[in-house]
Structure formats: C-alpha cells, structure tokens
Protein backbone atom coordinates (compact mmCIF):
# COMPACT_ATOMS: atom_id res chain seq x y z
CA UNK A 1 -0.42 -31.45 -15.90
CA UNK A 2 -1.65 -27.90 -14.88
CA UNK A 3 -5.23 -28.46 -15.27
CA UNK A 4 -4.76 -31.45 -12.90
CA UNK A 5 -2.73 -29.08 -10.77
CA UNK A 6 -5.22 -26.07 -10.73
CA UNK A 7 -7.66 -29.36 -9.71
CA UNK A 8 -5.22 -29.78 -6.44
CA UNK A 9 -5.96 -26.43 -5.29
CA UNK A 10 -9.72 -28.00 -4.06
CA UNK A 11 -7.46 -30.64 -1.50
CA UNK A 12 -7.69 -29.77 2.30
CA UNK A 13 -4.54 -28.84 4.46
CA UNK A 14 -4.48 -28.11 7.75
CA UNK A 15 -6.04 -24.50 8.74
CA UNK A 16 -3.04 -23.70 11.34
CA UNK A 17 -1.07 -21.04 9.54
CA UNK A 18 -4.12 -19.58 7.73
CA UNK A 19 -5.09 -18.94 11.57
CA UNK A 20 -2.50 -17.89 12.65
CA UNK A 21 -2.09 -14.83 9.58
CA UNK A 22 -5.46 -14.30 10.54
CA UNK A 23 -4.78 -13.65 14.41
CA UNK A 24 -1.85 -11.57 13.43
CA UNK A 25 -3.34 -9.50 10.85
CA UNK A 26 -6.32 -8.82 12.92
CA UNK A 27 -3.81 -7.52 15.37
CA UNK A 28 -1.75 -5.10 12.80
CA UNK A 29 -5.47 -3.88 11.71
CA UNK A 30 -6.03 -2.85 15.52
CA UNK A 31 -2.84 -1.28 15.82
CA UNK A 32 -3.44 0.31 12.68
CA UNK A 33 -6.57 1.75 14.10
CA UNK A 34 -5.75 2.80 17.71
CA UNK A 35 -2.35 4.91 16.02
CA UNK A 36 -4.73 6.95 14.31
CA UNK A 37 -6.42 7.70 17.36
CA UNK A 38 -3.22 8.02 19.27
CA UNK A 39 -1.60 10.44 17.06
CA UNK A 40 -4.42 12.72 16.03
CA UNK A 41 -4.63 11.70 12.68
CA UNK A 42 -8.29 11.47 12.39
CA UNK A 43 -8.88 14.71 13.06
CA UNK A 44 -5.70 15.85 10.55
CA UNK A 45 -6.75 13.90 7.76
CA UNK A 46 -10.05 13.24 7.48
CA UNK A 47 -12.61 15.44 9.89
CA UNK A 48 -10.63 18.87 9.96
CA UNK A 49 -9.50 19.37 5.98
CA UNK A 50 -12.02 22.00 4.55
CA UNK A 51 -10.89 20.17 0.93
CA UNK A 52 -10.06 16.41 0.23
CA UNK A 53 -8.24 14.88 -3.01
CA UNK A 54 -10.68 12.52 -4.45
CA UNK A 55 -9.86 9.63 -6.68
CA UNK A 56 -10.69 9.82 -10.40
CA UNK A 57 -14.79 10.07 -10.48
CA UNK A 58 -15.20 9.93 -6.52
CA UNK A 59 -15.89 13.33 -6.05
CA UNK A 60 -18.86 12.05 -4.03
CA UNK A 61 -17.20 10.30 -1.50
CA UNK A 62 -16.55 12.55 1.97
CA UNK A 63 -15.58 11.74 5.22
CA UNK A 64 -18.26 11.70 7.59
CA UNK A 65 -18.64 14.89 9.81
CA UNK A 66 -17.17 14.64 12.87
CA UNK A 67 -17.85 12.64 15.60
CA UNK A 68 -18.69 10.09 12.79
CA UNK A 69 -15.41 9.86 11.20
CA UNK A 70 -14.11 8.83 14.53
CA UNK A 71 -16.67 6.66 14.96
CA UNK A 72 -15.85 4.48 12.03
CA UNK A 73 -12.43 4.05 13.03
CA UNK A 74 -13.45 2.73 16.13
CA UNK A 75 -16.34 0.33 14.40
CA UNK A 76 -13.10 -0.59 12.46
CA UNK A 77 -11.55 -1.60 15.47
CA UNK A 78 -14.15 -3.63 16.90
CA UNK A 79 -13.99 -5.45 13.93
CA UNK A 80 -10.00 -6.26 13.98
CA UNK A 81 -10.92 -7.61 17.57
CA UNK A 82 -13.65 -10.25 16.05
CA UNK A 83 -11.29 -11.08 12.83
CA UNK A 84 -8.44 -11.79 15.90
CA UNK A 85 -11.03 -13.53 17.64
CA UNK A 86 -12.69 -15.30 14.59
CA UNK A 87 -15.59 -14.43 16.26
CA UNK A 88 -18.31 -14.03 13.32
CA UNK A 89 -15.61 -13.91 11.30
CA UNK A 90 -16.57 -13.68 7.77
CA UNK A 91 -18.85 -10.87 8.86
CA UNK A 92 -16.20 -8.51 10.49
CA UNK A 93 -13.82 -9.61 7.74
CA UNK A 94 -16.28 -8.46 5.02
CA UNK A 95 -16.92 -5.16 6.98
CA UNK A 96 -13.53 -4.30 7.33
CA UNK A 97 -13.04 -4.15 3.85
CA UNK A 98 -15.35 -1.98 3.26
CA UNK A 99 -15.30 0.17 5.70
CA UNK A 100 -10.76 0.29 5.54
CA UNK A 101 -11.60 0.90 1.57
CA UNK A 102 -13.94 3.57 2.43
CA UNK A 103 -11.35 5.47 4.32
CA UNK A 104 -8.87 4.50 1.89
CA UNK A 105 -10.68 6.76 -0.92
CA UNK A 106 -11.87 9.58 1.46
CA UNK A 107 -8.39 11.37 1.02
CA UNK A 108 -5.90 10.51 -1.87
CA UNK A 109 -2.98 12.65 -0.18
CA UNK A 110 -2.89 9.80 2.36
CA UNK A 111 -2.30 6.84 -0.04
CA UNK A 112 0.40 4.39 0.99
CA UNK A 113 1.29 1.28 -0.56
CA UNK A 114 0.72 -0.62 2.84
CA UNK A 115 -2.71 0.87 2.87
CA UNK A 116 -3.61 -0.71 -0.10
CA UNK A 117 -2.16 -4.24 0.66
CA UNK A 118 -4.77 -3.86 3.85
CA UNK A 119 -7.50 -3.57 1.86
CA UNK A 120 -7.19 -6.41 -0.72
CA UNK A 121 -5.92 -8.84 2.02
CA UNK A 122 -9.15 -7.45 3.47
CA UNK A 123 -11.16 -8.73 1.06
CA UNK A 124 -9.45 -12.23 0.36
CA UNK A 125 -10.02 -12.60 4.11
CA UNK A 126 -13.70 -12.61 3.87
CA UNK A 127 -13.65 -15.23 1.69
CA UNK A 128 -11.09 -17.10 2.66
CA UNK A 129 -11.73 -20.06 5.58
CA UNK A 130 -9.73 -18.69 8.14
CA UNK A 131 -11.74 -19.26 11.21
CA UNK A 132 -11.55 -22.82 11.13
CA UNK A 133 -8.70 -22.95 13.86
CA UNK A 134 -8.13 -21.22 17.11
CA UNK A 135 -11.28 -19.14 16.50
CA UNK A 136 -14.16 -19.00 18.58
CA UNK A 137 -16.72 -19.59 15.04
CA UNK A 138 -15.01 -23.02 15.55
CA UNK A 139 -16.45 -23.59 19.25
CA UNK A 140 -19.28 -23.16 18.24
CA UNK A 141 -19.16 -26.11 15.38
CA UNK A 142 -20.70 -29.33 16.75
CA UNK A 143 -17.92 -31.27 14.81
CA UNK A 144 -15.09 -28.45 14.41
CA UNK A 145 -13.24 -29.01 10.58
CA UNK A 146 -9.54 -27.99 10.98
CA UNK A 147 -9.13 -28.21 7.25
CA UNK A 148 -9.28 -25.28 4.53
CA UNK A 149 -8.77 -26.01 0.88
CA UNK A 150 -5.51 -25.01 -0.56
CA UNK A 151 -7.01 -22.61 -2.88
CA UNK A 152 -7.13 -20.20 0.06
CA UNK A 153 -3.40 -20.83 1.36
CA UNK A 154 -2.22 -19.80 -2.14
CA UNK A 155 -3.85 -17.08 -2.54
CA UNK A 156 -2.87 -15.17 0.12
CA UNK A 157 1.17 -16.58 -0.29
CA UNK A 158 0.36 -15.06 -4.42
CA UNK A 159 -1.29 -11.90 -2.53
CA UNK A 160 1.58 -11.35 -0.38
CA UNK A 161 4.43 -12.34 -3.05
CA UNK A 162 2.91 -9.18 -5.25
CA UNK A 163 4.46 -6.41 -3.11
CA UNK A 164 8.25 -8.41 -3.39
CA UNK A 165 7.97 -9.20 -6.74
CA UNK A 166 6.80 -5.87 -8.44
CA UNK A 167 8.97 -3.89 -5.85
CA UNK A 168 11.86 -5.56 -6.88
CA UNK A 169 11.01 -5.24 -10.74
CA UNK A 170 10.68 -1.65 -10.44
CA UNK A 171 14.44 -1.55 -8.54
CA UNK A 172 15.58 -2.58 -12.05
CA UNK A 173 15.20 0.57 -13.98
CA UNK A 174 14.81 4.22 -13.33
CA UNK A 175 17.34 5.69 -10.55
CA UNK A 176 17.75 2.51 -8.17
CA UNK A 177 20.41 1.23 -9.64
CA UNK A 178 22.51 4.32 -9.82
CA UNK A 179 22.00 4.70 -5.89
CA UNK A 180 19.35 7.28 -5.70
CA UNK A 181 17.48 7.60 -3.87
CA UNK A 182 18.95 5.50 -0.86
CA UNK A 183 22.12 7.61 -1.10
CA UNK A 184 20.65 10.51 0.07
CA UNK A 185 18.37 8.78 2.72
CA UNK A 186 21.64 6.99 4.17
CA UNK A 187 23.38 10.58 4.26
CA UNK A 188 20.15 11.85 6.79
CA UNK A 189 20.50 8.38 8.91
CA UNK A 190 23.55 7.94 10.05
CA UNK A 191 22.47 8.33 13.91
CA UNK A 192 21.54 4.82 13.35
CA UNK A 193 22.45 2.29 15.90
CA UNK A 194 26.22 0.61 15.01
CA UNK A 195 25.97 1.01 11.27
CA UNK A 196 24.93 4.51 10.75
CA UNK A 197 28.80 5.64 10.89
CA UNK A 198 29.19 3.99 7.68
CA UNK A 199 26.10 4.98 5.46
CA UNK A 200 27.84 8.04 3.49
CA UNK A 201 29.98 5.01 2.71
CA UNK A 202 29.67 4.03 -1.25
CA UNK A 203 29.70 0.22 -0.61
CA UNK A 204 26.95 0.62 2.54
CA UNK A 205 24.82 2.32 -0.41
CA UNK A 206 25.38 -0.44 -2.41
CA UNK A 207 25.22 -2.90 -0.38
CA UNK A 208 21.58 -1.22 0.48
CA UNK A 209 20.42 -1.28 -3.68
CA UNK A 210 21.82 -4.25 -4.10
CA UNK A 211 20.58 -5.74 -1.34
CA UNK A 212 17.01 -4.48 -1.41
CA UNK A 213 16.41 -5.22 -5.01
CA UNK A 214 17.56 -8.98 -4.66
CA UNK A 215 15.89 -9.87 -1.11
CA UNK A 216 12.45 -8.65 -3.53
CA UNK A 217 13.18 -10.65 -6.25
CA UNK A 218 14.55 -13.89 -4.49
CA UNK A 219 12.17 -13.86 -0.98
CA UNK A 220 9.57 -15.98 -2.33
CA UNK A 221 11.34 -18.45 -4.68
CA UNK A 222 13.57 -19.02 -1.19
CA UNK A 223 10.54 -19.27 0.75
CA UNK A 224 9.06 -21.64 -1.64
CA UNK A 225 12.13 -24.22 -1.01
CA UNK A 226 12.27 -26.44 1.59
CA UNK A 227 15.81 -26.17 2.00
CA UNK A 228 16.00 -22.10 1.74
CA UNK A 229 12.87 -21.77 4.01
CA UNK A 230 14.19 -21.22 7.66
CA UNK A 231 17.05 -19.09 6.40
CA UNK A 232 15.22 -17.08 3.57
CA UNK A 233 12.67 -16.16 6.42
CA UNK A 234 15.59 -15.14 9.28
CA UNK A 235 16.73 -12.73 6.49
CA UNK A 236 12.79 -11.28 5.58
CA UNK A 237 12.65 -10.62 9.21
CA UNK A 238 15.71 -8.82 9.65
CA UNK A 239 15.07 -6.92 6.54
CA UNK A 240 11.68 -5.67 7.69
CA UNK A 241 13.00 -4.54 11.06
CA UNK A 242 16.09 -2.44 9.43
CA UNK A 243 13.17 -1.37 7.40
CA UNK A 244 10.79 -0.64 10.19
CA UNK A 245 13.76 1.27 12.40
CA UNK A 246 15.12 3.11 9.29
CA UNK A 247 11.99 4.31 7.30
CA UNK A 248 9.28 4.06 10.20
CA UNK A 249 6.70 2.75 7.74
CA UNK A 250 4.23 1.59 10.22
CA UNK A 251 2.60 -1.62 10.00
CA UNK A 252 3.56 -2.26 6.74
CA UNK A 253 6.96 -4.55 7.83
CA UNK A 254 5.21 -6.10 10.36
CA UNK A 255 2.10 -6.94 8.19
CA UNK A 256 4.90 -8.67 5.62
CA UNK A 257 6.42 -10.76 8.46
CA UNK A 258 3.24 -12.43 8.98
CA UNK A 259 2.24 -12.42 5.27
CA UNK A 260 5.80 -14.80 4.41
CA UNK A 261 4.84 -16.88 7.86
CA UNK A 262 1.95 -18.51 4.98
CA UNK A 263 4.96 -19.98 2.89
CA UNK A 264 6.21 -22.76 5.69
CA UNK A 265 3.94 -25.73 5.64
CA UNK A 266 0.11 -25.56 6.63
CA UNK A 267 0.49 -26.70 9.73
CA UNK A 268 4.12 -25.25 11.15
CA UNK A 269 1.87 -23.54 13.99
CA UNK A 270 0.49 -26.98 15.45
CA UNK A 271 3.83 -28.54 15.34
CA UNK A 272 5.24 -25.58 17.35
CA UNK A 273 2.66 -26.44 19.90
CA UNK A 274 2.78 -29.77 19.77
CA UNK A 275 7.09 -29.83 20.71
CA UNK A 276 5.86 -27.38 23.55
CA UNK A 277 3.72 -29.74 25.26
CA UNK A 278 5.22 -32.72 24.73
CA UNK A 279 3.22 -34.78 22.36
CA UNK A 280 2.83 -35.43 18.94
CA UNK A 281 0.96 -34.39 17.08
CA UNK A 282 -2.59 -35.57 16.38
CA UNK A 283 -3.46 -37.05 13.28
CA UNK A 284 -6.89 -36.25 11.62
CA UNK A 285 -8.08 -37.67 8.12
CA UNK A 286 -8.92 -34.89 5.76
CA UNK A 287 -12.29 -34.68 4.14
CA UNK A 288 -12.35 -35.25 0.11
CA UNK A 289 -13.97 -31.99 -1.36
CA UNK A 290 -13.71 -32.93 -4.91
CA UNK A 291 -12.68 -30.72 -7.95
CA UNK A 292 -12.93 -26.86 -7.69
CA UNK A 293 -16.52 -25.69 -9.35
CA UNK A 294 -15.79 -23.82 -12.55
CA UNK A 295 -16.91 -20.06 -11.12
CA UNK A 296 -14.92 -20.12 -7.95
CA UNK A 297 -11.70 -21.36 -10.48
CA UNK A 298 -12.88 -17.93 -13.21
CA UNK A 299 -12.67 -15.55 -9.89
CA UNK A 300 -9.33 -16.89 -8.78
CA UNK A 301 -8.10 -16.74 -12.15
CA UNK A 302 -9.19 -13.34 -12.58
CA UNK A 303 -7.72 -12.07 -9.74
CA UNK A 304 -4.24 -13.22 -10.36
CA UNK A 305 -4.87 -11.50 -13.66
CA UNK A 306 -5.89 -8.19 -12.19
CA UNK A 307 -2.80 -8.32 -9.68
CA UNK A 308 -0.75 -9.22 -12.16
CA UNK A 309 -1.47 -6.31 -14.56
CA UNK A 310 -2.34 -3.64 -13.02
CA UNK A 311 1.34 -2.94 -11.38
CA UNK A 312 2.37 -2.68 -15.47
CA UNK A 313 -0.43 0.14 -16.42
CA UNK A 314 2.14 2.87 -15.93
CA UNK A 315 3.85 1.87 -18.85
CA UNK A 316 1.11 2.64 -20.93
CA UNK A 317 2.17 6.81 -20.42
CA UNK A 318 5.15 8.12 -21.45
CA UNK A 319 7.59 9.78 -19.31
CA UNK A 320 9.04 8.85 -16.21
CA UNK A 321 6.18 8.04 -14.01
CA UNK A 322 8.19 8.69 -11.13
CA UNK A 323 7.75 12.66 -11.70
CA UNK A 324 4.24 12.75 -13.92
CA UNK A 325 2.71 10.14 -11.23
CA UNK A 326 0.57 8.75 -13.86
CA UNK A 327 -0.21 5.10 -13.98
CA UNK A 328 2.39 4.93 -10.45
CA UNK A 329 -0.32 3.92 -8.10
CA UNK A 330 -0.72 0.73 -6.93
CA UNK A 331 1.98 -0.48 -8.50
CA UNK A 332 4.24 -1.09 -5.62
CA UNK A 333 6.74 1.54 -6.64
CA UNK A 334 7.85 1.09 -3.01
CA UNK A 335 10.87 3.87 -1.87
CA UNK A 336 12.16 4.54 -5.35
CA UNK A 337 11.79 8.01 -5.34
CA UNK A 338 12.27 11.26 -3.42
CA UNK A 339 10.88 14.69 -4.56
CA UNK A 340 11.02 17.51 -3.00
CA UNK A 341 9.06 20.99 -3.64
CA UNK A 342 9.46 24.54 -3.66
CA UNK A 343 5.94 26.66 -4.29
CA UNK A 344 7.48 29.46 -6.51
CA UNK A 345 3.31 31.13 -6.59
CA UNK A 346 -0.09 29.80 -7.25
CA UNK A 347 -1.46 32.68 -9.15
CA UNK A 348 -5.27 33.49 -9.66
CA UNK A 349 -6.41 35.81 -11.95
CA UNK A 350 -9.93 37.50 -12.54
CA UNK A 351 -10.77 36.16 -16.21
CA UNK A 352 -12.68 39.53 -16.63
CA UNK A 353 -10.99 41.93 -15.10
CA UNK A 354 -7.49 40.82 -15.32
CA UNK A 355 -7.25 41.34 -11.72
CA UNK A 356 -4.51 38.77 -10.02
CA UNK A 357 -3.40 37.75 -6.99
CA UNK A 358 -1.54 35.32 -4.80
CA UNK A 359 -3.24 31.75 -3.38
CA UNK A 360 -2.09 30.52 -0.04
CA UNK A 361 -2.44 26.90 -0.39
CA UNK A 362 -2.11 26.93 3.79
CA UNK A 363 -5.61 28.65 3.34
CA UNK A 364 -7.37 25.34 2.75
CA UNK A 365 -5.07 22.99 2.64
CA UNK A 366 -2.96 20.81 5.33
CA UNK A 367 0.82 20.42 5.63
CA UNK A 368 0.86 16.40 4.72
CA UNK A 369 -2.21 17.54 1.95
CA UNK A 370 0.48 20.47 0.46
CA UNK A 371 3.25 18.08 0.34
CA UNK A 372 1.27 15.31 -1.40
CA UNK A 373 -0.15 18.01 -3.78
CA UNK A 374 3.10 19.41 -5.06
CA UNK A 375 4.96 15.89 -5.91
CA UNK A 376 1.74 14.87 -7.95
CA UNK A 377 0.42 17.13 -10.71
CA UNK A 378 -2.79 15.88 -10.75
CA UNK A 379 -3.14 16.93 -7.63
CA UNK A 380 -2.28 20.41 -8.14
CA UNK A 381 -4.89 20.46 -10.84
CA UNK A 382 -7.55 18.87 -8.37
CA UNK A 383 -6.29 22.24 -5.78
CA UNK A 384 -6.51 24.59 -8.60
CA UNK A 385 -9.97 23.46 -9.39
CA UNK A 386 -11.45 23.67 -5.98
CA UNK A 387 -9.73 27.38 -5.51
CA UNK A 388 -11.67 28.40 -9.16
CA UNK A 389 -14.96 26.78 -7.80
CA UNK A 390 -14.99 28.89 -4.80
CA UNK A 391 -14.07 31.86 -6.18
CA UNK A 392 -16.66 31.29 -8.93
CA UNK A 393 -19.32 30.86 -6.12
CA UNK A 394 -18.44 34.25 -5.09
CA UNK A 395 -19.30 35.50 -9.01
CA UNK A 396 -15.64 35.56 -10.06
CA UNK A 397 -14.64 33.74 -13.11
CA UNK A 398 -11.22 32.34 -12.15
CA UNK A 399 -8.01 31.23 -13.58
CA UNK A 400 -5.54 29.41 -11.89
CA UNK A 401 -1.98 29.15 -12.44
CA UNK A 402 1.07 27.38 -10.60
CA UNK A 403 4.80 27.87 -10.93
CA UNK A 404 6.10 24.59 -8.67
CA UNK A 405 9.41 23.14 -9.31
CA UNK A 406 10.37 19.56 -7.88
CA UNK A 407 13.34 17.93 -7.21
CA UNK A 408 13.70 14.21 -8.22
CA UNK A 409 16.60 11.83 -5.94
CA UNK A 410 18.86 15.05 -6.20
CA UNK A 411 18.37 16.59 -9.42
CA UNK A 412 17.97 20.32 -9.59
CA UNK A 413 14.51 21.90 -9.39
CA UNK A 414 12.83 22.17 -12.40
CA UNK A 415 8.96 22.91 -13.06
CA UNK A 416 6.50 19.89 -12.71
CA UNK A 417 3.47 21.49 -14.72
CA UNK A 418 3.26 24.10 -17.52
CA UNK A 419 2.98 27.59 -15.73
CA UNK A 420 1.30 29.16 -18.32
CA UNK A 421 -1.51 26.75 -18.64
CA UNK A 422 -5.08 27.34 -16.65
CA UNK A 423 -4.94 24.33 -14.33
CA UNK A 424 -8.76 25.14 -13.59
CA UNK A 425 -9.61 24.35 -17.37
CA UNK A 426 -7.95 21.34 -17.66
CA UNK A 427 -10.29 18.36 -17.43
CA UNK A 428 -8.85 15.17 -16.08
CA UNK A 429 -8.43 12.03 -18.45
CA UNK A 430 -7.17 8.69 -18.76
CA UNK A 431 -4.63 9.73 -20.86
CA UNK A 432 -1.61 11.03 -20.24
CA UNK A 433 -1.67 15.24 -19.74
CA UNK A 434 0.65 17.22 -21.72
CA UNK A 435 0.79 20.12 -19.01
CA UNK A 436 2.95 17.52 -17.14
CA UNK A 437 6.21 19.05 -17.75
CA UNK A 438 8.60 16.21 -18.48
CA UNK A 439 12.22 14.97 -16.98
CA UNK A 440 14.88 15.16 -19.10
CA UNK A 441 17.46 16.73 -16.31
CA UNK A 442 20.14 13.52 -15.47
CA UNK A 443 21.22 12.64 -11.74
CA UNK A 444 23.54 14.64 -10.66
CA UNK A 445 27.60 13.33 -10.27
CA UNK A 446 28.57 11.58 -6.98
C-alpha cells in the first residue's frame, strides 16, 4: 500500500496552483528585496558593520564591499521578476537560492525564521516544474505540457506544513502555555484596532495561546479535508493578517497565505478562471510518466528526513534552549520567547600587565547587531573574540570578560554567561558550553 502510494507521486496533475505559488512567491521575493532598499537596510546590515556574526566555520564568508552588496540585492531582484515571469525559470530559481542563501549567512544577527523558509522554498523551486503554466518558458514550448508530477505539489504542501507543525509543537512546552510571552506583548498592543481594549484581559491572552498553538497544529490536517478546506483557509488568512498587523513580521504571513493556497486541488486556479469567463473548463488527457526512478525517490526521502529532524536537534543540549540558544535555530521556535538585556560591562584586561578597561560594544557594533548579541551567548563569545583579535594586532594579549544579564518572558535579570570566564579563550563546539549560565529562575506570578 505505501510503496504503491510513494509510486503515485510520479502521476501528472494539473500545473495551475504550482503556478500560481510560483507567481506569488516571486512577488514576496521582490518585495522582500526592494524593502531592503527602501529602508536602508543594506547599508545597516551588511555594507556598513566593521564586524559580522558568522555561522559556525563561515568565518570566510563577507559581504561584498559596497556598491557590490547592493548590487546583489538588486541581481536578486531581477531574478524574482523572471521566477514571476517564469521566464528562464529554473535558472533564476536556482540563482536565487544561492545568491538569498548567500546573504542569509553574511550576518547571523539578522536570522529570521521567514528568512530561512525563503531559502529552502528557494531551492525546491529550482527543481520543481513550476513554469509549466502561465509562464512565458511555456510560450515558448511548441506543444506547451500543463501537467507537473505530483511529487512536486507535495513537496512544497510538506515544505510549507513544517513551519505549522513544529511551531505548534514547540507551543506545547516551555512558557507558552503559562501565557508568556503573549501576555506581555498584548499589554504593549492595546492601540490595536477594536480589540486592543481588551488584551490586558486574561481570557484575550488565552484565547491568543490557545488559539495560536491549535490553528499550528490543526491548519494542515483541515486543509487536507475536503470538507474543512474553504473554512480552515478563511481562518489561516485571518490569522496571518492579525499576525502581520500585530507583530509586523514582513513577508513572512503573506509568504504562508500563498504557501496553504497549494493544499486546494491542482487546478482551483483554472476553475476560478474558467467561472469568470463563462466556460468550462477544458479537458486535456494527462501524459503517463511511469514510476518515480529510484534516485529522485532517495532525494525526496531524504529531505523529508532532514526537515523532519533537524527542528528536534535542540533537544540534544540541556537547558532551556530558549536562554542558551543552542540547537534553537531553524527549528521554528516562532514568537515563544522574549529576552531582554542590560550590558552591566564588557571588561578587557591586559593579560600582562593587568591593565583593564571598559569595551563599548557601540564601538564596532550596530544597534540590531548589540541586541542580537546579548540574547545569544554565542554571540557574545564571537564579539569578545573579535575585540581580543584586534587588540592582539596592536601587540596586546587580551582577555575579555562580560557581565550581561537577560530577562526571559518577565523573569528577573539574571546573568546569561559566566563573568569570570575569558570569553576570548573559549573555542566554539558542537557541544553544549558550560559558560552558558543556566535558567532555573520561575515566571513570575500574574
């Protein structure tokens, strides 16, 4: 029974809504692009920074000088245009990935979940069929194939149903269900439009955790019913939008609107059209393709693997990785946590002399890079580091030390790494680091 269903996933259905997600995300990739040029955040993030925070062992990768680095975001532009267009399609699609994952590791300070959905949808789009339908590759196709095999549907509905599956499992534990921290978001939004008058409310909160961490889990068994379809979708739609107005989490909502648009039935987009104009509509025999060859059926098997356990590697540290950070990364930990920072002193100190002194981190660092840096150790070690090496290049052996205490959803401020340990002597690992100060501090009372 399932090897003869894995066989199925080689039978053609229409290419509509795969067309249609394609047209849409190139779209959301080109607004993606021109708000970074909009807002200045080319220049913040990437070109001006004297210092970037590198993922592990990518130390070499740097952001072009400048006018480069504004250069690529505009080749990454072009290239949403021909994915929208499906105009050498497989081409742009393939480019984008690389050149969105490129960006995506210059600077770890700007990681966000929805930037990482980008880039593996990225990739599945390259080798997915989507240019089949509406796209000017078609045109060009002496005998145009509206067909796609359904292989390439299903992996973008498994791609998409990631994000609301493993952001609803991580709603089940930690502080989610005790309210934090959407109480204390509520509390700063209640200048929102007819409901914000009752978010210091205790039922609005709960009706927010409640309601957030079932719409994750139940979305895309809903979407995969029939019956549940049209309503499951009316509710994803007006969950991204309170989303979108309350959080202001860029494309991301919009991007998932169009993602759970690949759940109705292949061809929803030429029926639209077809009650538009009138006419029904037209019926073409689908080609027989055959079985799925055994190496195409390993890779698609081994990505579903990767997706699937990769959001679970955080369990492999101990500790809370909402405060240590370690293993938290793409793992669609989406809004679970809020930490705030106070920088009690980053101390340097002359290993030689025992000569100290203060470090401004506003001396090489940016605001957004500072904030980043304090709610992740590893990221203050990475700092402390960098601050050693230049002083070192001036002939002075250097140790670094940093007093920082955090505040998790509302708990008092406590220390987030050892301050008596030499942050530029600590090597980074894959294990977990035991100058990671851990949690033990409980929420506080309502």
């Amino acid at each position: 029974m399932a090897r003869r269903s894995l066989q199925g996933l080689n039978d053609p259905v229409d290419g509509a809504s795969l067309a249609f997600f394609r047209i849409v995300f190139g779209l959301a990739l080109l607004w993606e692009v021109l708000r970074q040029f909009f807002h200045g955040w080319i220049a913040r993030d990437y070109a001006d920074p004297q210092f970037h925070f590198a993922y592990f062992n990518l130390d070499w990768l740097r952001p072009w000088p400048d006018p480069f680095t504004h250069l690529h975001f505009a080749l990454l532009g072009g290239l949403a245009i021909g994915i929208v267009l499906g105009f050498h399609y497989r081409f742009c699609a393939a480019l984008f990935f690389v050149g969105y994952t490129t960006l995506f590791l210059w600077e770890k300070a700007t990681y966000q979940n929805h930037h990482y959905l980008i880039c593996l949808v990225a990739l599945l789009m390259s080798v997915v069929p989507a240019h089949r339908v509406a796209a000017l590759d078609a045109r060009r196709e002496p005998r145009p194939d509206p067909f796609v095999p359904r292989w390439a549907l299903w992996l973008l509905r498994f791609q998409i149903a990631i994000p609301y599956v493993f952001g609803g499992i991580a709603k089940l534990g930690g502080d989610w269900l005790q309210g934090q921290p959407m109480r204390m978001w509520l509390a700063e939004r209640t200048d929102f439009p007819l409901f914000g008058r009752f978010f210091e409310e205790p039922w609005m909160v709960d009706l927010f955790v409640w309601g957030g961490l079932l719409f994750d889990l139940a979305i895309v068994p809903l979407m995969l019913l029939p019956r549940t379809r049209g309503l499951a979708f009316a509710v994803a739609v007006a969950f991204h939008l309170i989303n979108d107005r309350l959080f202001a989490i860029g494309v991301f909502p919009w991007l998932m609107i169009a993602g759970t648009t690949l759940f109705f039935e292949p061809d929803w987009p030429r029926r639209i059209l077809s009650r538009r104009r009138g006419s029904a509509t037209p019926a073409v025999t689908p080609p027989s393709w055959g079985r799925m060859r055994a190496l195409p059926m390993s890779l698609l098997v081994a990505w579903v693997a990767v997706q699937v356990l990769v959001p679970f590697r955080h369990l492999l540290y101990p500790g809370r990785s909402d405060w240590t950070e370690e293993g938290r990364r793409f793992s669609w930990h989406m809004k679970l946590r809020d930490k705030r920072a106070r920088i009690h002193s980053i101390t340097i100190r002359d290993a030689e002399s025992g000569e100290t002194g203060g470090v401004d981190p506003r001396d090489y660092l940016t605001n957004r890079q500072i904030t980043q840096m304090c709610m992740h150790p590893e990221m203050i070690r990475q700092f402390a580091r960098y601050v050693a090496d230049k002083a070192e290049a001036a002939g002075i052996r250097a140790e670094l030390r940093a007093d920082i205490r955090v505040s998790l959803n509302g708990r008092p401020y406590r220390a987030i790494v050892d301050p008596q340990i030499d942050l530029a002597a600590v090597h980074p690992g894959w294990g977990s680091e035991e100058w990671i100060l851990s949690l033990s501090a409980p929420l506080p009372a309502r």
